[in-house]
Protein backbone atom coordinates (compact mmCIF):
# COMPACT_ATOMS: atom_id res chain seq x y z
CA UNK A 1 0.00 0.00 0.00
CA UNK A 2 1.25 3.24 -0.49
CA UNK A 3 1.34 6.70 1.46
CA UNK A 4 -0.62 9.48 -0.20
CA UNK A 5 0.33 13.18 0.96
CA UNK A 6 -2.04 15.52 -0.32
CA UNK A 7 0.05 19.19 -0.54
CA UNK A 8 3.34 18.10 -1.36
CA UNK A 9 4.51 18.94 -4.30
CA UNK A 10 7.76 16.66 -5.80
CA UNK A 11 9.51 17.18 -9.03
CA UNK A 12 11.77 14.21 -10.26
CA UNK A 13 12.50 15.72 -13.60
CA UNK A 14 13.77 19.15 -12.63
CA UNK A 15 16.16 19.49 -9.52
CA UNK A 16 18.42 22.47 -9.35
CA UNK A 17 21.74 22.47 -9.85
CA UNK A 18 24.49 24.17 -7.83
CA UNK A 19 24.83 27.54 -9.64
CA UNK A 20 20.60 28.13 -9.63
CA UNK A 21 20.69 27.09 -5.32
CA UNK A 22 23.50 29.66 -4.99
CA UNK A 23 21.94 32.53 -7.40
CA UNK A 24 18.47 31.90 -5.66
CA UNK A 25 20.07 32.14 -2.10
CA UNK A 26 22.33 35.16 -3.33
CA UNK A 27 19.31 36.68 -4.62
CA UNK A 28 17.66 36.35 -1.34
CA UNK A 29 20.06 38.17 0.81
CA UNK A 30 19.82 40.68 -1.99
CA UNK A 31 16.36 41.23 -1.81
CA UNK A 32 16.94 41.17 2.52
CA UNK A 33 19.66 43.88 2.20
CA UNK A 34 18.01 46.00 0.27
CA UNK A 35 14.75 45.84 3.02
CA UNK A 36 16.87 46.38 5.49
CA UNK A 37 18.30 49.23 4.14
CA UNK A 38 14.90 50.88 3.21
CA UNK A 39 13.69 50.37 6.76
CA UNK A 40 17.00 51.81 8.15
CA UNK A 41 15.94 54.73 5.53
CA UNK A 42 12.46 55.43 6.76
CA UNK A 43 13.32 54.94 10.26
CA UNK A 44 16.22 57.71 9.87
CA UNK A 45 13.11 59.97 7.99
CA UNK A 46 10.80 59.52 10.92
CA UNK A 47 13.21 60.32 13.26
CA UNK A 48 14.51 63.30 11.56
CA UNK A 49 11.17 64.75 11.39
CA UNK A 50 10.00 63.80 14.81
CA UNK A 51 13.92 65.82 15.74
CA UNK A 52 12.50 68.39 13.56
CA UNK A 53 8.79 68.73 15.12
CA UNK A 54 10.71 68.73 18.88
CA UNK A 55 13.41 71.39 17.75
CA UNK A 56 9.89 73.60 16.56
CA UNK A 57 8.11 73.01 19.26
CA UNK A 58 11.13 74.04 21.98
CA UNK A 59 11.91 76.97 19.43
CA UNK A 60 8.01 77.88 20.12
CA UNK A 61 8.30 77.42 23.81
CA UNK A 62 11.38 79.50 24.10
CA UNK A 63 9.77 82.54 22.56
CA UNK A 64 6.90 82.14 24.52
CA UNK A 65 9.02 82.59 27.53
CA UNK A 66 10.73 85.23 26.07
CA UNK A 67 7.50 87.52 25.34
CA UNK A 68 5.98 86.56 28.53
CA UNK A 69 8.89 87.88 30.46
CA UNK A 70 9.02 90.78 28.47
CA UNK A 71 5.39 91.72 28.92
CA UNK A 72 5.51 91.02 33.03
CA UNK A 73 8.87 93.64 32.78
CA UNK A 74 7.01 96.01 30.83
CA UNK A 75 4.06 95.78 33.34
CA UNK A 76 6.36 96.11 36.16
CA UNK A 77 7.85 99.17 34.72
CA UNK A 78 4.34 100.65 33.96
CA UNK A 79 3.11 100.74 37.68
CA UNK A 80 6.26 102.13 39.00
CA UNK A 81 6.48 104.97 37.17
């Protein structure tokens, strides 16, 4: 009797030779490199503009500060004169 296995899939005729095992396997470290290196990419993006949107948003802050201070030394020089 033989053993059926339904979803296996065998080809007799057609087995790979050396080179085609070594250009497939080359070709998927290529193909992993190259995600790799666009996920690096849009990982340095993101944080770039997050660095960016932090930098504004101290920059904002600051000047805040800045006009606040100057309008509590303007109203300090207003009711003592």
């Amino acid at each position: 009797m033989d053993l059926i296995k339904f979803g296996k899939r065998v080809n007799f005729g057609n087995k790979l030779t050396n080179v085609e095992v070594l250009e497939d396997h080359l070709r998927m470290i290529k193909m992993n490199k190259q995600m790799t290196r666009y996920d690096r990419e849009n990982q340095i993006h993101n944080e770039r503009e997050e660095l960016k949107r932090l930098t504004d948003e101290i920059d904002s802050i600051a000047k805040n500060k800045h006009r606040t201070s100057e309008a509590l030394r303007n109203e300090f020089l207003f009711f003592n004169d």
